[in-house]
C-alpha atoms as a PDB file:
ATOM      1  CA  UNK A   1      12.898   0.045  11.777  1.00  0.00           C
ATOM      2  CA  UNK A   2      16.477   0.389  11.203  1.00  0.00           C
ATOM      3  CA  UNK A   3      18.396   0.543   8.516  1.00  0.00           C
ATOM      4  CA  UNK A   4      19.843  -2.846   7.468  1.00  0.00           C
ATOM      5  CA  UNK A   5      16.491  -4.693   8.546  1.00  0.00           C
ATOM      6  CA  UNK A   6      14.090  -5.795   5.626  1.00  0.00           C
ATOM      7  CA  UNK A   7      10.382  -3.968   5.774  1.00  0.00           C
ATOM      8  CA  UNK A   8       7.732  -5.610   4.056  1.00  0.00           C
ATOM      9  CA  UNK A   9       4.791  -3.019   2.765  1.00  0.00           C
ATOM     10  CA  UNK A  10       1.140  -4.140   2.075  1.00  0.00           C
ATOM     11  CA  UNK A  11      -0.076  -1.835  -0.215  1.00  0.00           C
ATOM     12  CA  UNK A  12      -3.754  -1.516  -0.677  1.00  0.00           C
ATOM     13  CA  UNK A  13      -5.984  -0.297  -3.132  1.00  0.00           C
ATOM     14  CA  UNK A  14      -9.763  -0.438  -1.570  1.00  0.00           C
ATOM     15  CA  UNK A  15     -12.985  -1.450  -2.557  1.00  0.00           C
ATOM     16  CA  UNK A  16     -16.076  -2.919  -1.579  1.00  0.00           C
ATOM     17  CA  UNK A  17     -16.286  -5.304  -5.105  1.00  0.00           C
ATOM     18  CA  UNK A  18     -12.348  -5.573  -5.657  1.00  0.00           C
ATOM     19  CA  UNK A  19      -9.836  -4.965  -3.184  1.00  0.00           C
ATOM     20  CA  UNK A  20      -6.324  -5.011  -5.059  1.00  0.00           C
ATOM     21  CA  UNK A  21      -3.045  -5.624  -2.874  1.00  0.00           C
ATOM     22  CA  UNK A  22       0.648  -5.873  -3.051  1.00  0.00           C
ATOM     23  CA  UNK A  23       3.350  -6.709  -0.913  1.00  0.00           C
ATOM     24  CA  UNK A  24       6.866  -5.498  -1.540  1.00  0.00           C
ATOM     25  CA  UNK A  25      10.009  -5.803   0.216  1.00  0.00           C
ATOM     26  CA  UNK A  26      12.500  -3.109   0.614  1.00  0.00           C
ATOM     27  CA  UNK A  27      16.265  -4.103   1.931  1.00  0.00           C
ATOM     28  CA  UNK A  28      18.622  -1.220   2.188  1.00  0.00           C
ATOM     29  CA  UNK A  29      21.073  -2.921  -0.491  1.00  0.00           C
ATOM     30  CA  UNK A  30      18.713  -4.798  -2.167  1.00  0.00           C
ATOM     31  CA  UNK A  31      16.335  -4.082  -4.798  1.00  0.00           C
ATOM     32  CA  UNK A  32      12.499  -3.735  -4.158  1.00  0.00           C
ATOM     33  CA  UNK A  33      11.095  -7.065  -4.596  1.00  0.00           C
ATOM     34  CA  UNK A  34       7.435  -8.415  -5.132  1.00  0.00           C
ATOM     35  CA  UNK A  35       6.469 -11.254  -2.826  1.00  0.00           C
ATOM     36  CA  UNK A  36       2.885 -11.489  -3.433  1.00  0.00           C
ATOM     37  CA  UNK A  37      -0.274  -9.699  -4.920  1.00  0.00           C
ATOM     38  CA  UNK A  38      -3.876 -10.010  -6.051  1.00  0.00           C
ATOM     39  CA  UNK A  39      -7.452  -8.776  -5.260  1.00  0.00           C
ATOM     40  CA  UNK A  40     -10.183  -9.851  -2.568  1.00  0.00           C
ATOM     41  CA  UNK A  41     -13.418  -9.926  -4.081  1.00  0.00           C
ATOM     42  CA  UNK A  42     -16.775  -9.756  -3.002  1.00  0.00           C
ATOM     43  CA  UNK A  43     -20.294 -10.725  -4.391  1.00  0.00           C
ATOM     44  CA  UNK A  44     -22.032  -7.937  -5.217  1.00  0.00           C
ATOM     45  CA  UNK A  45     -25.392  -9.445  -4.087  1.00  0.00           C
ATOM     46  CA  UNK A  46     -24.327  -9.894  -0.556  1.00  0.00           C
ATOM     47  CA  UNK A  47     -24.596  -7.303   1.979  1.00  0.00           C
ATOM     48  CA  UNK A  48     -22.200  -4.560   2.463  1.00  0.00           C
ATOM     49  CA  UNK A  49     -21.500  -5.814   6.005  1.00  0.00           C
ATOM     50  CA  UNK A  50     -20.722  -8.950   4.457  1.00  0.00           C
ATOM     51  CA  UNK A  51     -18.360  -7.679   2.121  1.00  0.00           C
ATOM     52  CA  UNK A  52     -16.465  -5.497   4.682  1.00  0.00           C
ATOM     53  CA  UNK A  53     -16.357  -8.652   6.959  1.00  0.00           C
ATOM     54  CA  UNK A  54     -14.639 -10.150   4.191  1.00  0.00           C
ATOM     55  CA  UNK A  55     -12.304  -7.281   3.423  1.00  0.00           C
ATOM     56  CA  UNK A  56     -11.444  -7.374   6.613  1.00  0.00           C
ATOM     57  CA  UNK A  57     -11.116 -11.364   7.036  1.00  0.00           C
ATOM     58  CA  UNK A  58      -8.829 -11.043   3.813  1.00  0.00           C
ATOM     59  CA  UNK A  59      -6.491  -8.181   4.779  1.00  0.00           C
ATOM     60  CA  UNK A  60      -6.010  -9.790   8.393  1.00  0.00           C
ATOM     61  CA  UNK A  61      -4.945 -12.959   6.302  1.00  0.00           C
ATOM     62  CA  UNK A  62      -2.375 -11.757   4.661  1.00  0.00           C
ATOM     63  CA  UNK A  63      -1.205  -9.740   7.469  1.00  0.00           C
ATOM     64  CA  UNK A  64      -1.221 -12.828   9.743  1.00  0.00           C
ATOM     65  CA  UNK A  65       0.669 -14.446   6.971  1.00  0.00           C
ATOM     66  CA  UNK A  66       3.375 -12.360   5.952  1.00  0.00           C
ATOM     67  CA  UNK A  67       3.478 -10.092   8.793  1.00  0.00           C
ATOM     68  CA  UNK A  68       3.925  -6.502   6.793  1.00  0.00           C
ATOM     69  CA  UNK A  69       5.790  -3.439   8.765  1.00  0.00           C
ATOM     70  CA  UNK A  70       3.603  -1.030   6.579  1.00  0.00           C
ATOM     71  CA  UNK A  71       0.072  -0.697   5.319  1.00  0.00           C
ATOM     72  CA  UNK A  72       0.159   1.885   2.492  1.00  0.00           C
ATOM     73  CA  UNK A  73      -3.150   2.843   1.418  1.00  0.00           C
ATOM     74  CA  UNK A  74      -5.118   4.796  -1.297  1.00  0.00           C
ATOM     75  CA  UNK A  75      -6.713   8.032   0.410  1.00  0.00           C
ATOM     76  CA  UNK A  76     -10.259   8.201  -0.066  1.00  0.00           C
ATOM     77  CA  UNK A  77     -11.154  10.017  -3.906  1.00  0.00           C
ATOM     78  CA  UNK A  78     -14.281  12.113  -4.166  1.00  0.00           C
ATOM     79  CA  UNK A  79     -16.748  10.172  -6.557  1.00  0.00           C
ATOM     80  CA  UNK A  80     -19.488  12.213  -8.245  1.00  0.00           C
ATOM     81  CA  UNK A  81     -21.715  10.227  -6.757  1.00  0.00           C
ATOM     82  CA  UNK A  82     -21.267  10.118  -2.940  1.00  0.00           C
ATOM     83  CA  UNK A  83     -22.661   6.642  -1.918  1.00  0.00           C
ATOM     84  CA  UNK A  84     -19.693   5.564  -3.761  1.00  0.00           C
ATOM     85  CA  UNK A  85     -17.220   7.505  -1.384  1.00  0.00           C
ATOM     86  CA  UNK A  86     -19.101   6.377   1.680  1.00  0.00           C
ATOM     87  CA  UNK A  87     -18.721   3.239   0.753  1.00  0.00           C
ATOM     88  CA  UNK A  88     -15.634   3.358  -0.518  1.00  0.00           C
ATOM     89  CA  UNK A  89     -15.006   5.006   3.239  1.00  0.00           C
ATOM     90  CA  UNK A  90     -16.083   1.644   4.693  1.00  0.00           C
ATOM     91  CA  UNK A  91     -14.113  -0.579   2.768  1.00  0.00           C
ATOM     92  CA  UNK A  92     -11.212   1.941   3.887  1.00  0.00           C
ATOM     93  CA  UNK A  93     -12.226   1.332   7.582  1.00  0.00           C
ATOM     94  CA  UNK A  94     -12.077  -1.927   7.989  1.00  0.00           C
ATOM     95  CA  UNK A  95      -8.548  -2.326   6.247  1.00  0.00           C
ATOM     96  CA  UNK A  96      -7.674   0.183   8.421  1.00  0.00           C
ATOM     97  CA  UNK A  97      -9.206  -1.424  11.443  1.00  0.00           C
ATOM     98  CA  UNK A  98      -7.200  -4.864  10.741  1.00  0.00           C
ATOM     99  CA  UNK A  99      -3.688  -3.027  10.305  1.00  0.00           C
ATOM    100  CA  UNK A 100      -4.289  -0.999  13.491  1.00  0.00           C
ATOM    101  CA  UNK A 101      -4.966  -4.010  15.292  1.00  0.00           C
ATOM    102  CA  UNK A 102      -1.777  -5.762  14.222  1.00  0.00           C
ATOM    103  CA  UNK A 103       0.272  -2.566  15.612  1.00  0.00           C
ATOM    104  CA  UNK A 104       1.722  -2.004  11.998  1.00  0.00           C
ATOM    105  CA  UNK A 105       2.547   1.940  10.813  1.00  0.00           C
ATOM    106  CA  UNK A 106      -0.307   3.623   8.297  1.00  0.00           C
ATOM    107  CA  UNK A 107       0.493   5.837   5.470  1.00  0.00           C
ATOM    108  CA  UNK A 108      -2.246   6.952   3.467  1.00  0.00           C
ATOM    109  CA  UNK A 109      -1.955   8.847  -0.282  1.00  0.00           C
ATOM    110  CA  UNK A 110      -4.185  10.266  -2.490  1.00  0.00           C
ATOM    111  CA  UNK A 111      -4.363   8.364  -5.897  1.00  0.00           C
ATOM    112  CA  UNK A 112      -2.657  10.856  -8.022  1.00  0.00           C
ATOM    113  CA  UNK A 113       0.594  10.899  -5.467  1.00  0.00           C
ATOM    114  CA  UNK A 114       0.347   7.098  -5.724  1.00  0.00           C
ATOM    115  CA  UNK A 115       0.624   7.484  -9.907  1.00  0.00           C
ATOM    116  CA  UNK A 116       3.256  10.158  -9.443  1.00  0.00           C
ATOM    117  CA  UNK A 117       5.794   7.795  -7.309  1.00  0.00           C
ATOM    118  CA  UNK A 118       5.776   5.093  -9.803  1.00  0.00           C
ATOM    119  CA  UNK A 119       5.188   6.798 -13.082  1.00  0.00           C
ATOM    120  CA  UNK A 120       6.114  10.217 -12.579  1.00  0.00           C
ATOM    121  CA  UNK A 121       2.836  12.013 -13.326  1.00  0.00           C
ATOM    122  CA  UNK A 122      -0.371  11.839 -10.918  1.00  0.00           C
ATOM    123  CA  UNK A 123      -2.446  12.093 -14.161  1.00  0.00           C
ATOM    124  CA  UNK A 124      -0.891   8.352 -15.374  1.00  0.00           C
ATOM    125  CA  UNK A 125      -3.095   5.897 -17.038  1.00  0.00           C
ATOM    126  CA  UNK A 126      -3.988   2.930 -15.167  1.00  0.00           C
ATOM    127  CA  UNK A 127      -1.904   1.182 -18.498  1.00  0.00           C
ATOM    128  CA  UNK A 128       1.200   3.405 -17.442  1.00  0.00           C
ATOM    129  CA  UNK A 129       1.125   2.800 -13.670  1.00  0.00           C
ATOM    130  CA  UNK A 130       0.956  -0.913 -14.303  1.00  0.00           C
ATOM    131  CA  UNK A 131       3.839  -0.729 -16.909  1.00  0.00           C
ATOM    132  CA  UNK A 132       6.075   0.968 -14.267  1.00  0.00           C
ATOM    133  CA  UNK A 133       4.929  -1.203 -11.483  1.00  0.00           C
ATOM    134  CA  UNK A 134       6.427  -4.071 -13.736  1.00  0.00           C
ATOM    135  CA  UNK A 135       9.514  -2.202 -14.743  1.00  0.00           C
ATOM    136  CA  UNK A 136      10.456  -1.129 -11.016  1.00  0.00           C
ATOM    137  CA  UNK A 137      10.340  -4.681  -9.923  1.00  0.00           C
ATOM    138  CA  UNK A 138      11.564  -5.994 -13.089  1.00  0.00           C
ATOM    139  CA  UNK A 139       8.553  -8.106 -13.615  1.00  0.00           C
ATOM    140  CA  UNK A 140       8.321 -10.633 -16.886  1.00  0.00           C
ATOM    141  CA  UNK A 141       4.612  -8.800 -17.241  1.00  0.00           C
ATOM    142  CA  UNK A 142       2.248  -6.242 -14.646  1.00  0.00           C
ATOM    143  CA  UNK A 143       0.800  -7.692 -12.095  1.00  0.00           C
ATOM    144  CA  UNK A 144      -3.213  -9.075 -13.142  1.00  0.00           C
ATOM    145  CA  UNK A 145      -5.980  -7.493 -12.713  1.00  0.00           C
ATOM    146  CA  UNK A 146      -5.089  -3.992 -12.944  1.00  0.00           C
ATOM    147  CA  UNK A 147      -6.257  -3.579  -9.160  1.00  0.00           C
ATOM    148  CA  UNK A 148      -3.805  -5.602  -8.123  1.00  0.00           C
ATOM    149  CA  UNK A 149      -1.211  -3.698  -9.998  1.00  0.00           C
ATOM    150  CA  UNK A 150      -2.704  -0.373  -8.225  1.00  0.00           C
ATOM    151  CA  UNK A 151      -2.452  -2.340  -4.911  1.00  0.00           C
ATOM    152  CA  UNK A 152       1.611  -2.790  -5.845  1.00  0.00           C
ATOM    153  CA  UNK A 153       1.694   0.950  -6.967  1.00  0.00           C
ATOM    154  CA  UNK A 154       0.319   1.825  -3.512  1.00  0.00           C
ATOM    155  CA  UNK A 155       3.333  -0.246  -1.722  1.00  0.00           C
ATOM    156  CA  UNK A 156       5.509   1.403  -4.096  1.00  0.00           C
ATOM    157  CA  UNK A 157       4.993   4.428  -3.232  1.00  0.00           C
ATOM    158  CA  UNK A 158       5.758   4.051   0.507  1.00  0.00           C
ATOM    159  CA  UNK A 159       8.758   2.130  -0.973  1.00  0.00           C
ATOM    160  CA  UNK A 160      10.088   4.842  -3.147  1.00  0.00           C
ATOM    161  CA  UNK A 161       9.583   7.425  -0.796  1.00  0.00           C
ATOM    162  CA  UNK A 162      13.243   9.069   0.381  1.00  0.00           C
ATOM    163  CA  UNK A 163      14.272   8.261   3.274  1.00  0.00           C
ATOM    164  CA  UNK A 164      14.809  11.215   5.350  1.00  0.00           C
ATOM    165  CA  UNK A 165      15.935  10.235   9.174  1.00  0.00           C
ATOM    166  CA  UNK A 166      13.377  11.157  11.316  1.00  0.00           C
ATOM    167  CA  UNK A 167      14.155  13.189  14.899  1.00  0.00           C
ATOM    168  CA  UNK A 168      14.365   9.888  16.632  1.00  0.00           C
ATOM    169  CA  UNK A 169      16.646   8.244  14.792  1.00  0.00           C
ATOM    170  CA  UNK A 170      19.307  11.398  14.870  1.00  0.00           C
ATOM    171  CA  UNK A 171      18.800  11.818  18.561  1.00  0.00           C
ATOM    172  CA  UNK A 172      19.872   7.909  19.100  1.00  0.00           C
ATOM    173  CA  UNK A 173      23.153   8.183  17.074  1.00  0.00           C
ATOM    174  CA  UNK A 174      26.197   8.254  19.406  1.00  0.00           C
ATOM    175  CA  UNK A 175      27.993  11.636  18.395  1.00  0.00           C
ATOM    176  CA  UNK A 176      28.652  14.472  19.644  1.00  0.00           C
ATOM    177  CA  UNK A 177      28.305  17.764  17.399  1.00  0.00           C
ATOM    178  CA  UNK A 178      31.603  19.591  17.787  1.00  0.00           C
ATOM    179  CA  UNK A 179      31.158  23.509  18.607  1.00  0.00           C
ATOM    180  CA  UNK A 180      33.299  26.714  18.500  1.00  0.00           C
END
């Protein structure tokens, strides 16, 4: 992606009852803007393959429909109780499954690096990341329910991240490095 073109980042905060997203546009002069978030919920009496199948029906909606250069996605957390991180591992899958198929780049981070891009602290409140997420887009209020703000916080995060030029992009500029 170079510099001057827009990228669009769906960020993704999984789960198997709620699964909070947020999309956010970065321009190199512009400032980070919101263009669309909210949750995909499932029933909790269906069956977990029908709630990944619609996880997976919902992210490849909104990938079809805005067309996103970047999934950024909450890592998987350890639960105390470990059918919650398998499943939570599912869920994960199958969003990852749908952004693989549309080509786009991954970038995964654990919760508490998510909390730290946008409100300085990986031990933030769920209160305090979805204060921030409304300051750093200059929002009238944070984004509703609070997974959806966590889905924005995880787009963030790829958002805010510096941007250091990779080996690629140095080896294409046209220069020459003088010597001697």
């Amino acid at each position: 992606m170079g510099e001057s073109e827009p990228v669009l980042v769906l960020g993704i905060d999984p789960g198997t009852a709620v699964t909070g997203y947020g999309i956010v546009r970065k321009e190199a002069r512009n400032p980070l803007a919101l263009v669309e978030c909210g949750v995909i919920r499932t029933k909790p009496r269906d069956a977990l393959p029908q709630r990944l199948a619609e996880i997976y029906e919902g992210v490849t909606e909104l990938i079809r429909r805005h067309k996103p250069n970047v999934l950024s996605i909450e890592d998987i957390f350890y639960a105390r109780n470990v059918r919650t991180t398998v499943v939570l591992g599912h869920a994960r899958g199958v969003i990852l499954l749908a952004a693989a198929h549309a080509g786009m780049e991954i970038h995964e981070y654990p919760p508490s690096e998510i909390k730290k891009a946008v409100a300085g602290t990986g031990a933030a409140t769920k209160l305090q990341v979805q204060f921030m997420v409304a300051r750093l887009l200059r929002l009238k209020s944070a984004p509703q329910p609070t997974d959806a703000a966590d889905g924005v916080a995880a787009a963030l995060a790829f958002a805010l991240a510096p941007d250091l030029p990779t080996i690629e992009s140095i080896r294409r500029r046209d220069y020459i490095i003088p010597t001697g």
